[in-house]
Protein backbone atom coordinates (compact mmCIF):
# COMPACT_ATOMS: atom_id res chain seq x y z
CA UNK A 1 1.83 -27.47 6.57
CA UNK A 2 4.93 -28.36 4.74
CA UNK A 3 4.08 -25.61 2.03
CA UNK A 4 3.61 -23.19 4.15
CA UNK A 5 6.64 -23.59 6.31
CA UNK A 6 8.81 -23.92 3.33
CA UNK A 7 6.92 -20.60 2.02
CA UNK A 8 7.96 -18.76 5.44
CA UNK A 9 11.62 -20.20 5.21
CA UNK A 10 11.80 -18.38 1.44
CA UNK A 11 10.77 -15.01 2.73
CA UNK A 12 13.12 -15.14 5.74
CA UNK A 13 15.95 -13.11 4.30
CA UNK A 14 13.51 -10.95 2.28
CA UNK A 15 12.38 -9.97 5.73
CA UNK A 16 15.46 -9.68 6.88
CA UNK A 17 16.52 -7.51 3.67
CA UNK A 18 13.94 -5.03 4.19
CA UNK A 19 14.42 -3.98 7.30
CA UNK A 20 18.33 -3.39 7.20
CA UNK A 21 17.58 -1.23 3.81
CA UNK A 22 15.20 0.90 5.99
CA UNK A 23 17.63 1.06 8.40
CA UNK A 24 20.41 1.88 5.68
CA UNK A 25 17.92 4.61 4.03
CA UNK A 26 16.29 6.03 7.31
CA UNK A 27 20.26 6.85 8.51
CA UNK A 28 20.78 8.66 5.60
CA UNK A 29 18.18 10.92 6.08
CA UNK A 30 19.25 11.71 9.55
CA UNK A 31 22.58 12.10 9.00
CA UNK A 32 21.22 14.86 6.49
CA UNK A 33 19.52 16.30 9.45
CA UNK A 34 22.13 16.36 11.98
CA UNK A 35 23.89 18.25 9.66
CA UNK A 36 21.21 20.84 9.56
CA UNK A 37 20.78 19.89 5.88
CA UNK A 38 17.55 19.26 3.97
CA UNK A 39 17.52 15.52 3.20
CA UNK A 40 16.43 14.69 -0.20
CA UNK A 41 14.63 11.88 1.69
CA UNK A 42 11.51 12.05 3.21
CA UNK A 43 10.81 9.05 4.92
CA UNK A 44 11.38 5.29 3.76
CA UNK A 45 9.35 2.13 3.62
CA UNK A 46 9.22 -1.35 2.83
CA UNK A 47 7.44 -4.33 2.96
CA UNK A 48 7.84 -8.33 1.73
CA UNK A 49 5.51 -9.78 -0.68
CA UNK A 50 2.57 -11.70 0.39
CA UNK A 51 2.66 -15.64 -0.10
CA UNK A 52 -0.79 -15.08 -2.11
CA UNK A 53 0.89 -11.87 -4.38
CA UNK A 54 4.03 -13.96 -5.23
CA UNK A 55 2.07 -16.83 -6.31
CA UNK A 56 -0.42 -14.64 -8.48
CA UNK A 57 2.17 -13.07 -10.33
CA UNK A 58 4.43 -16.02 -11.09
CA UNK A 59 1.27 -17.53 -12.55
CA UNK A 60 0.62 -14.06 -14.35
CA UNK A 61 4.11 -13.89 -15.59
CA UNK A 62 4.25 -17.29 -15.87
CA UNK A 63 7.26 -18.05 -13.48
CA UNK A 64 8.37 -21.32 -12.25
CA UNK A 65 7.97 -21.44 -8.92
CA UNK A 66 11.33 -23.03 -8.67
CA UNK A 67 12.70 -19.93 -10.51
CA UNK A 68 11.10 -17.41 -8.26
CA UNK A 69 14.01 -15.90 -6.41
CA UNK A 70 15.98 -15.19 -9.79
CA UNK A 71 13.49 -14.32 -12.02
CA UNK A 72 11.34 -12.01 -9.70
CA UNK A 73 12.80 -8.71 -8.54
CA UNK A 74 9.82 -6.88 -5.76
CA UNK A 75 9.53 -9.89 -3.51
CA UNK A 76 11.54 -7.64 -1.39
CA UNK A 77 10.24 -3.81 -1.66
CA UNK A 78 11.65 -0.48 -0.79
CA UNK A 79 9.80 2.74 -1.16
CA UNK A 80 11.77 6.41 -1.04
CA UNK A 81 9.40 9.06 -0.17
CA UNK A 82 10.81 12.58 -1.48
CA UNK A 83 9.30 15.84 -1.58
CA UNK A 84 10.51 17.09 -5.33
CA UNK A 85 11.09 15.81 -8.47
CA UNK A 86 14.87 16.78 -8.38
CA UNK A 87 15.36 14.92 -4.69
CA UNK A 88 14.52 11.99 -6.62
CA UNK A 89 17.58 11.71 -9.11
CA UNK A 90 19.60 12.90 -5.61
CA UNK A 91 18.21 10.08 -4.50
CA UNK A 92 19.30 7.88 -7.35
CA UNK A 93 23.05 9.70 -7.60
CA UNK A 94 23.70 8.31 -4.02
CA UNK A 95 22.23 5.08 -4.91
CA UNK A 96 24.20 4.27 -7.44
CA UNK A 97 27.70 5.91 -5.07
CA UNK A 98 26.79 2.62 -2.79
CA UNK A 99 26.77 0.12 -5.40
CA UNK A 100 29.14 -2.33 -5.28
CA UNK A 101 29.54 -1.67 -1.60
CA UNK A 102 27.04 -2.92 0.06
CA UNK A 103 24.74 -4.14 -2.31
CA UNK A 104 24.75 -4.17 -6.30
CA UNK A 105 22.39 -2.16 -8.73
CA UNK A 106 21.43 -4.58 -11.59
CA UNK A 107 19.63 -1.63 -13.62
CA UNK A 108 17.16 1.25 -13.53
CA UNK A 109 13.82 1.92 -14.67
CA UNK A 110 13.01 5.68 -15.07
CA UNK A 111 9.44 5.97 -15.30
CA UNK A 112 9.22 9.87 -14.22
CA UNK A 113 10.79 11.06 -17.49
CA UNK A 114 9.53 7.84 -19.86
CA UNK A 115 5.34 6.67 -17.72
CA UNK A 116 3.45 4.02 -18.39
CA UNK A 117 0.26 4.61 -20.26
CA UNK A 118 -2.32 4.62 -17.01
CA UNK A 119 0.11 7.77 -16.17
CA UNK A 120 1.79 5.48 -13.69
CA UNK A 121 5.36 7.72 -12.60
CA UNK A 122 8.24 6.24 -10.18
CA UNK A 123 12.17 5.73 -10.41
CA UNK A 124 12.79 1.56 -9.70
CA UNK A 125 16.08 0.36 -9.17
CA UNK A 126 16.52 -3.23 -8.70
CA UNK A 127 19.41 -4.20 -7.07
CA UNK A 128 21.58 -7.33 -5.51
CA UNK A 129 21.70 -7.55 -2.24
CA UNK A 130 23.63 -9.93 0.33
CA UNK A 131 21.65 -11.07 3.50
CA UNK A 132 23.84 -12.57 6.29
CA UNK A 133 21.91 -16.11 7.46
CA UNK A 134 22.32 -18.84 9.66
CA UNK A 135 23.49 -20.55 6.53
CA UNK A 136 25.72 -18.57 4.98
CA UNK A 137 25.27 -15.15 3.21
CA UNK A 138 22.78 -15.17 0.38
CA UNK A 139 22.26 -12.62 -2.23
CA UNK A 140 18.30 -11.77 -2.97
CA UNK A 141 16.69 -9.38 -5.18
CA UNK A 142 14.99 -6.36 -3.79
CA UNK A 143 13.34 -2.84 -5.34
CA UNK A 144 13.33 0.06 -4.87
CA UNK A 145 11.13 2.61 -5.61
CA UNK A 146 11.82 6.26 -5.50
CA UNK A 147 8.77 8.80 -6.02
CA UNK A 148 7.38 11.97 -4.83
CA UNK A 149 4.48 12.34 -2.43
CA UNK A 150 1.90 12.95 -5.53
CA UNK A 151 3.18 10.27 -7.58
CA UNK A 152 2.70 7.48 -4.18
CA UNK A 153 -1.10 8.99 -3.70
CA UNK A 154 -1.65 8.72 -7.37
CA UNK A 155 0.04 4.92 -7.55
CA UNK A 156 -1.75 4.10 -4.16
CA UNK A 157 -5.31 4.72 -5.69
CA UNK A 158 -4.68 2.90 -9.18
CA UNK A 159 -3.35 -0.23 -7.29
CA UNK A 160 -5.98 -0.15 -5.14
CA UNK A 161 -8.66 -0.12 -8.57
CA UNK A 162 -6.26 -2.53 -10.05
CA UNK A 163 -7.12 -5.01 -6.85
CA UNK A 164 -10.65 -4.10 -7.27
CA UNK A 165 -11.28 -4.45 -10.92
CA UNK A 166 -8.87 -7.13 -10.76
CA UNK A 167 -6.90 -5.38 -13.23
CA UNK A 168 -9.61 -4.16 -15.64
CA UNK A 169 -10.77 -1.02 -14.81
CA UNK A 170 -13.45 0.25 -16.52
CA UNK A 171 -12.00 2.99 -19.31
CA UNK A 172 -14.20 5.95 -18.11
CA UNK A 173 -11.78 5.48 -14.61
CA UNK A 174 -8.85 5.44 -16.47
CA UNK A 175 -9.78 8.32 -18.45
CA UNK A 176 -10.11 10.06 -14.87
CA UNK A 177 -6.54 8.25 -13.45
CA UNK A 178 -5.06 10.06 -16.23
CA UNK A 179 -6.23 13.28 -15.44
CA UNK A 180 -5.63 12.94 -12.46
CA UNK A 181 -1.41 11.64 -12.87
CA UNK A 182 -1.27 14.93 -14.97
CA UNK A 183 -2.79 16.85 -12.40
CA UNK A 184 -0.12 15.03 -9.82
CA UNK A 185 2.35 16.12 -12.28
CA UNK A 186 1.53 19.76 -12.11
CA UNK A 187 1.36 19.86 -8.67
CA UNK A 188 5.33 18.60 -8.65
CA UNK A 189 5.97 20.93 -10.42
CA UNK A 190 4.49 23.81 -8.98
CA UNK A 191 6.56 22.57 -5.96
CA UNK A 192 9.35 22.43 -7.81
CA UNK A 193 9.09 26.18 -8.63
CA UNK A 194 8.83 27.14 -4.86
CA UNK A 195 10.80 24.41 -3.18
CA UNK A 196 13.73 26.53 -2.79
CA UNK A 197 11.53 28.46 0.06
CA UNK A 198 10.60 25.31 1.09
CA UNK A 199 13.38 23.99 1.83
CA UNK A 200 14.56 27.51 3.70
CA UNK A 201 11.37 27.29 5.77
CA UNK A 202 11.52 23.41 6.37
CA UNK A 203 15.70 23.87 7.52
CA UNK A 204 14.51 27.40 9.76
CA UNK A 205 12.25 25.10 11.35
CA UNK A 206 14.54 22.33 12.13
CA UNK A 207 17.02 24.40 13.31
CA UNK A 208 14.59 26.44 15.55
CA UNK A 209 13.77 22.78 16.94
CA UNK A 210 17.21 21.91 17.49
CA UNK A 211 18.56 24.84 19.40
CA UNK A 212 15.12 24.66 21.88
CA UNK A 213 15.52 21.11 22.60
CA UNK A 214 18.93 21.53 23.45
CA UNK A 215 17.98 24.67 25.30
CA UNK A 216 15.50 22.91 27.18
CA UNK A 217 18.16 19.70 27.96
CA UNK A 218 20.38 22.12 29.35
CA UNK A 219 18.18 23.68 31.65
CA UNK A 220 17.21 20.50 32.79
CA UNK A 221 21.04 19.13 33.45
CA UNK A 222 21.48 22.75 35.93
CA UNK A 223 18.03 21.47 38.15
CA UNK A 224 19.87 18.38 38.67
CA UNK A 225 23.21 19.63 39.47
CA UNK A 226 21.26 21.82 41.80
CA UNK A 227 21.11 24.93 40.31
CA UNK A 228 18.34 25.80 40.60
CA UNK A 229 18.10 29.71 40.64
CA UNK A 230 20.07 29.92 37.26
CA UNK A 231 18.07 27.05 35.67
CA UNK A 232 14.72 29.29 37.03
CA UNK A 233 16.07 32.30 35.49
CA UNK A 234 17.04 30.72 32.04
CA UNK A 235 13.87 29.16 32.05
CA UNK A 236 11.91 32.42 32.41
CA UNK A 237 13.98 33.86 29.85
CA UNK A 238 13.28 31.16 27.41
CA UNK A 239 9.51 31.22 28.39
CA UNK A 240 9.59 35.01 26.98
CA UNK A 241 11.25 34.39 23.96
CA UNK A 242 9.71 30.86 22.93
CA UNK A 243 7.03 32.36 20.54
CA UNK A 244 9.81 34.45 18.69
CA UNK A 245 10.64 33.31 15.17
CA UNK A 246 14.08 35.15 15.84
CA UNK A 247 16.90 32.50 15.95
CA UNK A 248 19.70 34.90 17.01
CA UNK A 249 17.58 34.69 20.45
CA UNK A 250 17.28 31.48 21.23
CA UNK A 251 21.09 31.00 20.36
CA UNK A 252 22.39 34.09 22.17
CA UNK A 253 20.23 31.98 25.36
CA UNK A 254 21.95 28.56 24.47
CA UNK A 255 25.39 30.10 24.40
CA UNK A 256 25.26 31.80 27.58
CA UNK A 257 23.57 28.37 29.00
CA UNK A 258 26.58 26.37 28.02
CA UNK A 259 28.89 29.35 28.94
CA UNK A 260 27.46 28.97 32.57
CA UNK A 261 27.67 24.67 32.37
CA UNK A 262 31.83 24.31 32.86
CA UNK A 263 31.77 27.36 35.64
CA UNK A 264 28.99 24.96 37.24
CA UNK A 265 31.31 22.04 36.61
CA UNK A 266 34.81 23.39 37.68
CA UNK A 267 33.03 24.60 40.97
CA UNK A 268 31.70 21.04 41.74
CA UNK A 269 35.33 19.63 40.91
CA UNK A 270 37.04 22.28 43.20
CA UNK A 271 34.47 21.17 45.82
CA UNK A 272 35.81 17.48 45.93
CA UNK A 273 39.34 18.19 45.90
């Protein structure tokens, strides 16, 4: 019982860790998008070692166990999701911007220009950062792993043979996972070659988003000041438009919206005095 308590008191700041990078990461990516930028991030995920994993691989790598917070670096684990190869080293630019602010890079592992052998592809960055405890603030190692979306589906499937095979997979499925992380790698790069429409279509889209939910908010707000014959009419003149893929519509609508809101306003006001 011991053990395990003293195994859950060791992975307390690793928690901890994991889930204020997401939080770090995951507000990145929205400040991106309240910008009406394309974010070079996807989405963001982490996770803490298992008791079990941590104590397979010291024994694999032959790690004292008293050692285990200096000597092993993906207790705590961060995964980047991007969409291309090039968000990536974005990625890795502002990385590198924060260190020594709050948290430290150590050093870099570039395994999208230089793989493994199985075909394996990801940028890790292992990095220094300071928890704030009960105790005291205490500095941990964490990862983090930036890839695309073929690179994770490709690294998903060969850790899940690894687990399987218990890391000897039979060489007529490697010969396949190697295909199959060059056919990942063509399909980035295909990607690559069209992302710049992507990324037009992906930004049209959030900013067609945008402008209707505010459209929609405002509307709202003028039924519960009362208004309700100019909230009916902007509402059927939104309903008319709302399958349109023309922007200068929907914020022509929005603008005279808000151009109506102080009138409504200043009228209440006058009302009171």
């Amino acid at each position: 019982m011991n053990a395990i308590r003293d195994w859950k008191t060791l992975l307390i700041p690793y928690e901890q860790a994991v889930e204020e990078l997401k939080v770090k990461f995951k507000a990145i990516r929205n400040q991106y998008r309240e910008l009406n930028e394309y974010s070079p991030i996807e989405f963001v995920m982490g996770r803490v070692k298992k008791i079990s994993s941590v104590i397979e691989k010291a024994e694999r790598r032959s790690i004292p166990m008293e050692h285990l917070e200096e000597q092993m670096e993906d207790i705590a684990g961060i995964r980047i999701m991007c969409q291309f190869i090039d968000d990536i080293y974005e990625v890795v630019h502002l990385i590198r911007e924060r260190s020594g602010k709050d948290f430290s890079v150590l050093y870099e592992k570039d395994y999208i220009r230089n793989p493994k052998e199985s075909g394996y592809k990801s940028y890790h960055i292992i990095i220094k950062y300071p928890v704030q405890t009960a105790l005291g603030t205490k500095e941990i190692l964490a990862e983090l792993q930036i890839r695309t979306l073929a690179m994770n589906f490709w690294a998903t499937i060969e850790h899940s043979l690894n687990y399987k095979y218990k890391s000897h997979i039979p060489e007529d499925i490697i010969e396949r996972l190697k295909n199959s992380a060059l056919a990942a790698t063509r399909l980035d790069e295909e990607m690559m070659e069209i992302s710049r429409e992507i990324i037009n279509a992906q930004l049209m889209f959030e900013e067609k988003s945008n402008t209707i939910r505010e459209i929609i908010t405002n509307i709202q707000l003028l039924f519960t000041q009362g208004k309700e014959i100019e909230a009916l009419d902007f509402q059927q003149r939104f309903d008319n438009i709302k399958n349109n893929d023309n922007m200068f519509e929907f914020e022509l609508l929005l603008t005279e919206i808000k151009m109506s809101m102080p009138r409504y306003n200043h009228f209440e006001k006058g009302k009171l005095i």
